[in-house]
Protein backbone atom coordinates (compact mmCIF):
# COMPACT_ATOMS: atom_id res chain seq x y z
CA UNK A 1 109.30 13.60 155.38
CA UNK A 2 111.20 13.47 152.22
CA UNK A 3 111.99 16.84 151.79
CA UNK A 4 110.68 18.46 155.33
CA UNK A 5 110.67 16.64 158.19
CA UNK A 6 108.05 18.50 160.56
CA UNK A 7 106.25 21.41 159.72
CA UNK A 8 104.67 23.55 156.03
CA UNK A 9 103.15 26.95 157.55
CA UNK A 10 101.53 26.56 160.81
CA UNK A 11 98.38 25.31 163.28
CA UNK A 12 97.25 29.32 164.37
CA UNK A 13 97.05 30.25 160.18
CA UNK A 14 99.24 33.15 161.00
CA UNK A 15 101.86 31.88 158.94
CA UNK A 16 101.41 30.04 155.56
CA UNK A 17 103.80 28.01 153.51
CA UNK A 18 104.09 26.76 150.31
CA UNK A 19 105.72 24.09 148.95
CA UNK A 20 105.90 24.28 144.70
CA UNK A 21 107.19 21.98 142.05
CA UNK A 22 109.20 19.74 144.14
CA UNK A 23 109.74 16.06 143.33
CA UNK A 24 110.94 13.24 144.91
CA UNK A 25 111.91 10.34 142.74
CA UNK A 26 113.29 7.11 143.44
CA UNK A 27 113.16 7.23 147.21
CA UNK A 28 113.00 5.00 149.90
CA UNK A 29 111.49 6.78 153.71
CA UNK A 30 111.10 4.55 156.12
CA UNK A 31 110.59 4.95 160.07
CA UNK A 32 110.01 2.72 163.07
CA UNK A 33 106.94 2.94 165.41
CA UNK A 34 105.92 6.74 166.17
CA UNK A 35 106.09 9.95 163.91
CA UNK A 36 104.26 11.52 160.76
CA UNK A 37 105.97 10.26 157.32
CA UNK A 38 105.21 11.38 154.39
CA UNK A 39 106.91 11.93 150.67
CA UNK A 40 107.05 15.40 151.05
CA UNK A 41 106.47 16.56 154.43
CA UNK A 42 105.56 15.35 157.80
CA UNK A 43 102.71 17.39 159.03
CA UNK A 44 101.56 20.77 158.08
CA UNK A 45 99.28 23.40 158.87
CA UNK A 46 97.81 26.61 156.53
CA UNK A 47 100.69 24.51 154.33
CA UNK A 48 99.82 24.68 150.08
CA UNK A 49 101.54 22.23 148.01
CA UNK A 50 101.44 22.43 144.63
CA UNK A 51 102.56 20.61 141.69
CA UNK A 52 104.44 18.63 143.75
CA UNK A 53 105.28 14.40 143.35
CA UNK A 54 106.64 11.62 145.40
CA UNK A 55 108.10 8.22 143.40
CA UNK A 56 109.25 5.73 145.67
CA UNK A 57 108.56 3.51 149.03
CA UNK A 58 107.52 4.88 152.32
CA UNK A 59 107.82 2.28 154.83
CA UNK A 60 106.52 1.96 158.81
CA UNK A 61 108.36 -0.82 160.49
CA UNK A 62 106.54 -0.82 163.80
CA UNK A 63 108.16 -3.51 166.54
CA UNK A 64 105.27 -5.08 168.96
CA UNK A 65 101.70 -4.90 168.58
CA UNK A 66 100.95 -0.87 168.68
CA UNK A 67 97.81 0.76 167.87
CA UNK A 68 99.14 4.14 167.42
CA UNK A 69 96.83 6.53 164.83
CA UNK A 70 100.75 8.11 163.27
CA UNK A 71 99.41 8.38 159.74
CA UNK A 72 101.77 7.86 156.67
CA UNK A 73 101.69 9.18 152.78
CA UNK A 74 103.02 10.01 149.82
CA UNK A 75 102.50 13.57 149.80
CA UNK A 76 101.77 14.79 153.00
CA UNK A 77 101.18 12.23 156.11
CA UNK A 78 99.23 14.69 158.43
CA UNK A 79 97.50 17.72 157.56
CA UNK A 80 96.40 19.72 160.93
CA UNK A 81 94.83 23.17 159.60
CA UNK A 82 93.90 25.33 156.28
CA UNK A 83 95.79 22.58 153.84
CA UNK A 84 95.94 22.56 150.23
CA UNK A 85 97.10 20.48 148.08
CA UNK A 86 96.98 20.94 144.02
CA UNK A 87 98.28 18.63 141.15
CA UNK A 88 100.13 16.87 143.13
CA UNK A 89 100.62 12.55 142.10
CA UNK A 90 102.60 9.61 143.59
CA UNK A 91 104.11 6.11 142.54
CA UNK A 92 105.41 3.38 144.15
CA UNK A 93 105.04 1.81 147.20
CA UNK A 94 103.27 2.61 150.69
CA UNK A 95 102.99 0.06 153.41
CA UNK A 96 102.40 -0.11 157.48
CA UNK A 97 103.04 -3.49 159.50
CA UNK A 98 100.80 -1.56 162.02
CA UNK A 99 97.64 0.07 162.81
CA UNK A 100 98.06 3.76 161.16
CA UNK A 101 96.47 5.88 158.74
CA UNK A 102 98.04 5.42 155.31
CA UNK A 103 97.11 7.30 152.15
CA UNK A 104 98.34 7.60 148.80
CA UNK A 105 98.52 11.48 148.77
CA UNK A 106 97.58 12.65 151.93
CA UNK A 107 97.38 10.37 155.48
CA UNK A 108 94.79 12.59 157.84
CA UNK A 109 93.31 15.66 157.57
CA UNK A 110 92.55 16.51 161.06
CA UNK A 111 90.38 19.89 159.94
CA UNK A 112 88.88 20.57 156.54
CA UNK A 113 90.92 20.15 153.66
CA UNK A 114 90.92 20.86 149.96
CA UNK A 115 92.74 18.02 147.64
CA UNK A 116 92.33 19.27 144.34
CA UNK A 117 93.45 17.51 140.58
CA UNK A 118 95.74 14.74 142.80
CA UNK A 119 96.24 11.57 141.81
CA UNK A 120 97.75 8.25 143.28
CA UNK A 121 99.65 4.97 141.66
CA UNK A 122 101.03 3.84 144.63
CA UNK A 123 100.87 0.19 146.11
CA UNK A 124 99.10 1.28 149.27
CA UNK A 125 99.13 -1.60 152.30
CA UNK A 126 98.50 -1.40 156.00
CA UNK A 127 98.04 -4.71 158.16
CA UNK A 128 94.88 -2.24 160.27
CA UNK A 129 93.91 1.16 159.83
CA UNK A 130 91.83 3.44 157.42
CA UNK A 131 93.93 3.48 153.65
CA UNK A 132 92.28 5.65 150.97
CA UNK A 133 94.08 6.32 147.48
CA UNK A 134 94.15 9.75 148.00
CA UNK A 135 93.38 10.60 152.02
CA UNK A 136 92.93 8.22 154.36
CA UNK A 137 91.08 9.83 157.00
CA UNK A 138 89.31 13.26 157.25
CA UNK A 139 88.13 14.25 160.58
CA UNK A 140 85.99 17.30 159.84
CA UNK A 141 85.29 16.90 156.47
CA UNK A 142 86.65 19.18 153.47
CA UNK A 143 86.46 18.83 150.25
CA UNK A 144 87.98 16.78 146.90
CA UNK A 145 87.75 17.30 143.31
CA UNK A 146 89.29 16.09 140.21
CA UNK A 147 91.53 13.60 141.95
CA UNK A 148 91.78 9.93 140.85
CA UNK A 149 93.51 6.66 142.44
CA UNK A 150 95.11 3.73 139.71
CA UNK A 151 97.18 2.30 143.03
CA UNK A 152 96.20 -0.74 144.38
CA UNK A 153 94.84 -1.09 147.97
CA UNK A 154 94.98 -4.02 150.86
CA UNK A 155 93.71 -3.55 153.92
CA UNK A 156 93.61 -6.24 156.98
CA UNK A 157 90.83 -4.66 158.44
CA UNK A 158 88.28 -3.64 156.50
CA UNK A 159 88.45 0.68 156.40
CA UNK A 160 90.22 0.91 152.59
CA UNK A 161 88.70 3.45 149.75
CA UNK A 162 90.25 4.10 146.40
CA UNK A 163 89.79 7.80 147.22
CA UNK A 164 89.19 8.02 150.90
CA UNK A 165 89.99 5.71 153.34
CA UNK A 166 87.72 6.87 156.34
CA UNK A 167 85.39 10.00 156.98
CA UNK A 168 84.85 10.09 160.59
CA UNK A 169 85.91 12.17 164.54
CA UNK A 170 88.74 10.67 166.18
């Protein structure tokens, strides 16, 4: 991540975290093949972000032909448990030479989220995969309200939303 690279609380709930007013401008994240990437963090559980922004690129570079689900995002790239997220935006540029989950503010919610008054500008690409504008794939549902996407999306495959990318078990 940006700022953290693994973990915002944790998976059992036991202990939360909270990331608040932090902003990334003008960066450039970029990773090869396997790991969570994100603007902000890598992967959280029972994690709240708030008022927080990413401005930049986030890049995967994948060598060979690998069909790994490693999502990737602006915000936060993989959100395992009890996740918030609140007023938080991003700009610029997101793109995966590889199958992975990409989204403009979140990547995957693996267990119910809430994405609340988020919004995405970023230039979201993946070459195969499930892109939204603001999540790219929820697993178990959750829920999003007030959030908008302006970014443009392009998708080689054909599972691309402005707000959500895919809805589905994995």
């Amino acid at each position: 991540g940006g700022i953290i690279a693994a973990w915002v609380g944790n998976i059992d709930n036991t202990l939360q975290g909270r990331i608040e007013n932090v902003h990334v401008t003008n960066s450039a994240i970029s990773i090869a093949d396997k790991g969570y990437v994100g603007g902000i963090a890598g992967q959280s559980g029972s994690g709240r972000f708030v008022k927080c922004s990413f401005n930049g690129t986030v890049t995967r570079v994948a060598s060979g032909t690998g069909t790994s689900n490693y999502p990737i995002a602006g915000i936060l790239a993989y959100a395992r448990k009890d996740v918030e997220l609140n007023d938080c935006h991003t700009s610029g540029e997101l793109k995966s030479n590889q199958r992975y989950i990409c989204g403009g503010v979140v990547g995957w919610a693996e267990n119910k989220i809430k994405i609340t008054g988020c919004s995405n500008a970023m230039t979201l690409y993946s070459k195969m995969g499930y892109v939204g504008g603001i999540l790219g794939l929820a697993s178990e549902g959750g829920e999003i309200s007030g959030c908008f996407n302006t970014g443009k999306i392009t998708n080689d495959a054909t599972d691309a939303g402005g707000i959500v990318g895919g809805a589905k078990s994995v």
